[in-house]
N, C-alpha and C. Protein backbone atom coordinates (compact mmCIF):
# COMPACT_ATOMS: atom_id res chain seq x y z
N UNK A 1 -10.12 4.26 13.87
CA UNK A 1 -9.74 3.06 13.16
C UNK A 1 -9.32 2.01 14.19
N UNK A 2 -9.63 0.61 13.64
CA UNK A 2 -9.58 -0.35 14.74
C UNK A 2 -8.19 -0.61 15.01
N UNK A 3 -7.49 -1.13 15.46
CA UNK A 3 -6.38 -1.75 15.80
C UNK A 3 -5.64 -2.68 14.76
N UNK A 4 -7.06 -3.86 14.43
CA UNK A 4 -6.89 -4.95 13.26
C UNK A 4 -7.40 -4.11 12.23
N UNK A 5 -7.64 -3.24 11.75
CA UNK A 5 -7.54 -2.68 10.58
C UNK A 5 -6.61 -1.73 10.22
N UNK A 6 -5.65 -1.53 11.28
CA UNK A 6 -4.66 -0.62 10.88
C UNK A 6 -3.43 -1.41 10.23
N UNK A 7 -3.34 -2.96 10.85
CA UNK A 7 -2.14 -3.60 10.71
C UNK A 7 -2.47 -4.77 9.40
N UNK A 8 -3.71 -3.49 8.69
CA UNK A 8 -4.17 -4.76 7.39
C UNK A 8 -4.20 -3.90 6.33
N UNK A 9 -3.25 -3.47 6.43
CA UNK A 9 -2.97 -2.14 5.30
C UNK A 9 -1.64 -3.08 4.53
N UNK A 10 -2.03 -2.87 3.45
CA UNK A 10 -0.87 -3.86 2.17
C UNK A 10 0.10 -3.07 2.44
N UNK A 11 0.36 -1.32 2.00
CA UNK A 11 1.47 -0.75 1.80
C UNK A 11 1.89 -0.52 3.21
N UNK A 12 2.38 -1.12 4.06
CA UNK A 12 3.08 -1.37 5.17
C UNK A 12 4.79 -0.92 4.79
N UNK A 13 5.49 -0.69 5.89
CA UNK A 13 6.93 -1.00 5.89
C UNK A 13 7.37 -2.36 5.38
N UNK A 14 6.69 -3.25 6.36
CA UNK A 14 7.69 -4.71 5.98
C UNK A 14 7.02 -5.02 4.26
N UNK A 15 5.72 -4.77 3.67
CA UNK A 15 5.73 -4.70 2.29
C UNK A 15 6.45 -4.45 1.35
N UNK A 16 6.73 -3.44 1.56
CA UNK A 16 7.84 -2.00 1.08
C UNK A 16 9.01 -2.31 0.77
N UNK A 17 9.45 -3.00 2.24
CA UNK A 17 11.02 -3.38 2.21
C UNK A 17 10.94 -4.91 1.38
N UNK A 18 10.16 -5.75 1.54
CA UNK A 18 9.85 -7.01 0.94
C UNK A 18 10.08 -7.36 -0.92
N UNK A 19 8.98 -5.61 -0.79
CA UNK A 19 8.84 -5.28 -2.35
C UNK A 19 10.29 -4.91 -2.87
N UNK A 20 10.90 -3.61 -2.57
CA UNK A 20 12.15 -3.60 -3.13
C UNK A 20 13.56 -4.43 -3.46
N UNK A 21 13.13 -5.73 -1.68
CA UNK A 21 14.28 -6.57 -2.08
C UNK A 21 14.16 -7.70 -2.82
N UNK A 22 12.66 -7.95 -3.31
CA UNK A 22 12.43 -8.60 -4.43
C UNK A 22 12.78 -7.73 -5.78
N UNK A 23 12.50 -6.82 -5.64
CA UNK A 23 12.82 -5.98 -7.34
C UNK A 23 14.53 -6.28 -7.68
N UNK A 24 14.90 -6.04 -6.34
CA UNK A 24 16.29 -5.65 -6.50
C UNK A 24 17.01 -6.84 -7.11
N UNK A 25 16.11 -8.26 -6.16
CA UNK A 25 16.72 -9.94 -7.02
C UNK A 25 16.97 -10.25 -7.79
N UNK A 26 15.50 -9.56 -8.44
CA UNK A 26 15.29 -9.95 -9.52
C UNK A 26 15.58 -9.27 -11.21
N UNK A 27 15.57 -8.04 -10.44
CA UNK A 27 16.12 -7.50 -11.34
C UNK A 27 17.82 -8.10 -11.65
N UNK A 28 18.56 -8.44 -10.63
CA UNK A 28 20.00 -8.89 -10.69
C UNK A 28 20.38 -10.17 -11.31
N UNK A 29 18.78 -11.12 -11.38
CA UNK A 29 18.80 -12.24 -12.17
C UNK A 29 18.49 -12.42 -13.21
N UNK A 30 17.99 -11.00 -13.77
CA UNK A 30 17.87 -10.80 -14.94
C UNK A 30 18.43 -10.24 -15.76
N UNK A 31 19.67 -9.27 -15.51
CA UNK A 31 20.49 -9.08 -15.67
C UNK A 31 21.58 -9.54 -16.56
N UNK A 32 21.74 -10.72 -15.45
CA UNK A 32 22.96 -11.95 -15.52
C UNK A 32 22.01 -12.24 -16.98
N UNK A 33 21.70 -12.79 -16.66
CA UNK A 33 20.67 -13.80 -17.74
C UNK A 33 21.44 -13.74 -19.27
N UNK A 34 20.95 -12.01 -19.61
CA UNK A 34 21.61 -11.94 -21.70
C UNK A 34 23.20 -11.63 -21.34
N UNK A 35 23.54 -11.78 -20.22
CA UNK A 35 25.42 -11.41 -20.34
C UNK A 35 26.09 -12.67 -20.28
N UNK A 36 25.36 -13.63 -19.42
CA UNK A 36 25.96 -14.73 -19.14
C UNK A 36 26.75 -15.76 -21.05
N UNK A 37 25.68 -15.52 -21.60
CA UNK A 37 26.15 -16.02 -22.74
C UNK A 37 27.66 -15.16 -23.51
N UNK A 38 27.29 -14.11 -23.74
CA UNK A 38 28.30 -13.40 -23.52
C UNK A 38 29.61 -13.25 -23.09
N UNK A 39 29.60 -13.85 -21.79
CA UNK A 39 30.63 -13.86 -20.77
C UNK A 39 31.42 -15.75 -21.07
N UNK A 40 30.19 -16.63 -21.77
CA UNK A 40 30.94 -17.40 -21.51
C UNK A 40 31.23 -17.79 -22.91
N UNK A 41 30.90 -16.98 -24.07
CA UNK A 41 32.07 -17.02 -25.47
C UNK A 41 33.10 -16.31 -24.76
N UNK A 42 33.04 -15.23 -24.39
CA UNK A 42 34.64 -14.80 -23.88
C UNK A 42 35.60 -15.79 -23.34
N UNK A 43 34.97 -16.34 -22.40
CA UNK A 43 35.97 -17.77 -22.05
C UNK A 43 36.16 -19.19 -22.65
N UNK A 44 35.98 -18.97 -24.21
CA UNK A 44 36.39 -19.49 -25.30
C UNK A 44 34.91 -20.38 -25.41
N UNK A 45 33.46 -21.21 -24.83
CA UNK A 45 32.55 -21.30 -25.28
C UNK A 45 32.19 -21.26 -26.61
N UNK A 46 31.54 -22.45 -27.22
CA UNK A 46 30.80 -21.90 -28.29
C UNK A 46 29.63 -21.38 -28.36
N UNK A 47 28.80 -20.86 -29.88
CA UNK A 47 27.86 -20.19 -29.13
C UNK A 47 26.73 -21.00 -28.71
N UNK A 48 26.43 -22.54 -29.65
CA UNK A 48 25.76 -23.28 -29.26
C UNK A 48 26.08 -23.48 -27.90
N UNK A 49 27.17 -23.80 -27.11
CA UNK A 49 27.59 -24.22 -25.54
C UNK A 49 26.92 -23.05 -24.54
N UNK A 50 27.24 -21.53 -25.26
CA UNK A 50 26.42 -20.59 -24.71
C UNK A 50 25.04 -20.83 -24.08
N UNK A 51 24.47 -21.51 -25.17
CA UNK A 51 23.18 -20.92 -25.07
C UNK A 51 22.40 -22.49 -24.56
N UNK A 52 23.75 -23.37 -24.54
CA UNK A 52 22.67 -24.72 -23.55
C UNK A 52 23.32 -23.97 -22.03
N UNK A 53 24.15 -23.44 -21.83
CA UNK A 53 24.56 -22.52 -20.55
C UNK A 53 23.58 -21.99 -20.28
N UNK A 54 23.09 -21.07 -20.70
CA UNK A 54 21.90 -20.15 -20.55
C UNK A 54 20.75 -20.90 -20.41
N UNK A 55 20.48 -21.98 -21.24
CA UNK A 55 19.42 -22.76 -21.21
C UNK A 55 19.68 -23.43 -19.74
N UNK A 56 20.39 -23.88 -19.49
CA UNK A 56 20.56 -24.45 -18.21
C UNK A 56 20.06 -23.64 -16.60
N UNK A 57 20.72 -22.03 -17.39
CA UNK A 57 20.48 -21.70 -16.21
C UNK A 57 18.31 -21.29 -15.75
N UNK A 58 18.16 -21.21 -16.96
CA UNK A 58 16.74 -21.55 -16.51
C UNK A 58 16.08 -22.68 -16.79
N UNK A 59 16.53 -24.00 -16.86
CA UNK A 59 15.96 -25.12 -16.24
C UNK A 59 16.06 -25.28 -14.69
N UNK A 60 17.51 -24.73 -14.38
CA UNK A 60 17.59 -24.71 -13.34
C UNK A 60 16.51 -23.96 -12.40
N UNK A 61 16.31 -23.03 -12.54
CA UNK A 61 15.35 -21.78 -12.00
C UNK A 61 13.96 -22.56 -11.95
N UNK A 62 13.37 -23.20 -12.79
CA UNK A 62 12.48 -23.76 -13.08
C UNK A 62 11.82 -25.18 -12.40
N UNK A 63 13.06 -25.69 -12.25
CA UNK A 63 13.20 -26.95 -10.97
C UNK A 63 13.29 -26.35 -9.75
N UNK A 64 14.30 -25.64 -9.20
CA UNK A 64 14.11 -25.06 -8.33
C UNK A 64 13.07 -24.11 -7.35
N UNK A 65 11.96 -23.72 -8.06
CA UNK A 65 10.84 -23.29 -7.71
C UNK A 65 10.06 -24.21 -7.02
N UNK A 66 9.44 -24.89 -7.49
CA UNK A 66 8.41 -25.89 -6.91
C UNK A 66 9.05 -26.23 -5.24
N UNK A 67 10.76 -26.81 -4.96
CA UNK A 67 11.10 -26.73 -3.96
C UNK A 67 10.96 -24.93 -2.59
N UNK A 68 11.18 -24.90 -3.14
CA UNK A 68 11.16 -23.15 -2.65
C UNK A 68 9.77 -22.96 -2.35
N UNK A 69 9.01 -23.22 -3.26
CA UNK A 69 7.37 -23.16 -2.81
C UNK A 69 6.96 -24.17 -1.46
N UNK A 70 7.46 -25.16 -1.34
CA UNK A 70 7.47 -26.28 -0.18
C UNK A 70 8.31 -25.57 0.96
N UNK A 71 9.08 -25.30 0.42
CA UNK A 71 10.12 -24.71 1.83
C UNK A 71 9.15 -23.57 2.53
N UNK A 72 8.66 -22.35 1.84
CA UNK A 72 7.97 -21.43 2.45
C UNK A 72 6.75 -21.88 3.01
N UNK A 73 5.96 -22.96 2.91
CA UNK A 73 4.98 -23.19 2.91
C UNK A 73 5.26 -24.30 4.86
N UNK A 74 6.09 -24.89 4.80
CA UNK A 74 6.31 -25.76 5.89
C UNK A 74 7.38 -24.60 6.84
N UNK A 75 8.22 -24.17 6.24
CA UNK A 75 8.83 -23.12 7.32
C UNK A 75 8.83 -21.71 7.28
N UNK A 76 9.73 -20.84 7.64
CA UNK A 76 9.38 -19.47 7.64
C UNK A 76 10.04 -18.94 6.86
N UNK A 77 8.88 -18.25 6.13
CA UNK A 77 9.50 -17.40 4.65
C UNK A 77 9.94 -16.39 4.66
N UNK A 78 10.23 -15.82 5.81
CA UNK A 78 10.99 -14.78 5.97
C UNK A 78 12.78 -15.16 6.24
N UNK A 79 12.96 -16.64 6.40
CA UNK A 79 14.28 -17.20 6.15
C UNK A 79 14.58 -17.75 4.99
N UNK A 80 13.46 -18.28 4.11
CA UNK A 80 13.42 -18.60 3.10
C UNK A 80 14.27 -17.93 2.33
N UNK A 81 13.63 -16.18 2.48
CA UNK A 81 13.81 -15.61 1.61
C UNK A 81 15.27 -14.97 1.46
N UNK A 82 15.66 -14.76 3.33
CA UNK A 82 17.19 -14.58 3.19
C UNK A 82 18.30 -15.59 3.25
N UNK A 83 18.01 -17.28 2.99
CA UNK A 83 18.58 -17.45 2.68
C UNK A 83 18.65 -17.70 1.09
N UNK A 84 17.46 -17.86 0.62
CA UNK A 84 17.38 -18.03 -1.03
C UNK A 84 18.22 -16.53 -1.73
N UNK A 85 18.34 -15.26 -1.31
CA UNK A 85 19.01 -14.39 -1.46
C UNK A 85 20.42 -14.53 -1.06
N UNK A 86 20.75 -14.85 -0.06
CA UNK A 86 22.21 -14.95 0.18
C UNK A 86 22.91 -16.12 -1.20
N UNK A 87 22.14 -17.32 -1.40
CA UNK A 87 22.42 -18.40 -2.41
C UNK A 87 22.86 -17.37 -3.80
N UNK A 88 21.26 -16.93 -3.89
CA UNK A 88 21.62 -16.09 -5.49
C UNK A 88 22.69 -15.10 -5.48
N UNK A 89 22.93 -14.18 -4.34
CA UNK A 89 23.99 -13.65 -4.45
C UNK A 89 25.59 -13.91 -4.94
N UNK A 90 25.73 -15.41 -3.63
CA UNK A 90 27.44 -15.97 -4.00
C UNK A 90 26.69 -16.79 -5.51
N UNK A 91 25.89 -17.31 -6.18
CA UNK A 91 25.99 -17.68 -7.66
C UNK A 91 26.10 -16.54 -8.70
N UNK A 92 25.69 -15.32 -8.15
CA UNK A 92 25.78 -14.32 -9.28
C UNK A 92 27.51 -13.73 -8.37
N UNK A 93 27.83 -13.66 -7.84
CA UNK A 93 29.47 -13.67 -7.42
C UNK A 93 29.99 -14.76 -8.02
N UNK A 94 29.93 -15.57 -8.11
CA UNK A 94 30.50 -16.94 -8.99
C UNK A 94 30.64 -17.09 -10.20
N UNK A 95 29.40 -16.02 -10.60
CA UNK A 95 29.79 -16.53 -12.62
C UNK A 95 30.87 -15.34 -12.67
N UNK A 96 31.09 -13.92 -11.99
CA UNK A 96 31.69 -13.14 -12.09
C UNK A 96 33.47 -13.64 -11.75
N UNK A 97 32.88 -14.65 -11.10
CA UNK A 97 35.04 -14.78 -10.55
C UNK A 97 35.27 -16.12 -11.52
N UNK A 98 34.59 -17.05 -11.80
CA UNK A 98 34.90 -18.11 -12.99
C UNK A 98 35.44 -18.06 -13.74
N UNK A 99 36.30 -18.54 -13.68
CA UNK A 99 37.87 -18.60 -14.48
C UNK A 99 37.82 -19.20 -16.00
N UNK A 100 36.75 -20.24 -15.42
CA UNK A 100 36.29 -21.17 -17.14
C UNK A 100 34.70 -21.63 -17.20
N UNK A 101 34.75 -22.27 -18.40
CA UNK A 101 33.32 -22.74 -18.36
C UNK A 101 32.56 -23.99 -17.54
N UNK A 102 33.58 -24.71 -16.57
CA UNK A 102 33.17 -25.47 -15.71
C UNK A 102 32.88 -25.15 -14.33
N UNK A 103 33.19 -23.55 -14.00
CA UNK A 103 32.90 -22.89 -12.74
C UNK A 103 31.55 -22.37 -12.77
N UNK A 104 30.94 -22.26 -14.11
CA UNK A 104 29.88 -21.57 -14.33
C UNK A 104 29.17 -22.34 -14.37
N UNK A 105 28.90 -23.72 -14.93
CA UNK A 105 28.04 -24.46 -14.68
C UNK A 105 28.12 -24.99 -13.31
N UNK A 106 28.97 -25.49 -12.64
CA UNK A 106 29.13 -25.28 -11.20
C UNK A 106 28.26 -24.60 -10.72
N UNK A 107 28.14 -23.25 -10.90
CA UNK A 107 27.41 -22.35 -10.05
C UNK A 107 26.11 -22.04 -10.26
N UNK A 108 25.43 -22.66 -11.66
CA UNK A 108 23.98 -22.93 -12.11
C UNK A 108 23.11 -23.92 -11.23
């Protein structure tokens, strides 16, 4: 086997590891997603307020893409990706320590 055909194999290590720490994101943003409403009637919210919360948080997601697609595309997506992970992390740490419903939109 050639050299350049060994290092053109999909299921690679850096795939692998790529693949899981995408599952792992995303799975964690999906998560949040049906609790968040949840979490923010607990902190007195209504449920309509809930659910433009929730709605918010995927407009947000939704705007935010198209940038993210530009960023990987002009620089390196292998920083992209840890810093777009480090971001989602302290926001999904943020709805968890939010005291009220203005920390949470804050952190959308």
């Amino acid at each position: 086997m050639k050299e350049t055909e060994k290092n053109m194999k999909l299921w690679n290590f850096n795939f692998i590891i790529l693949l899981g720490i995408n599952t792992l994101t995303f799975m964690a943003f999906y998560l949040v997603f049906p609790l968040l409403a949840k979490y923010t009637s607990n902190l007195g919210a209504s449920l309509s307020m809930a659910g433009i919360i929730v709605g918010l948080f995927s407009i947000t997601a939704l705007f935010i893409g198209p940038f993210g697609g530009i960023l990987t595309d002009r620089t390196s997506k292998k920083y992209v990706m840890i810093i777009g992970t480090f971001i989602n992390g302290i926001t999904t740490l943020g709805y968890g320590l939010s005291p009220n419903i203005a920390f949470i939109i804050f952190f959308e």
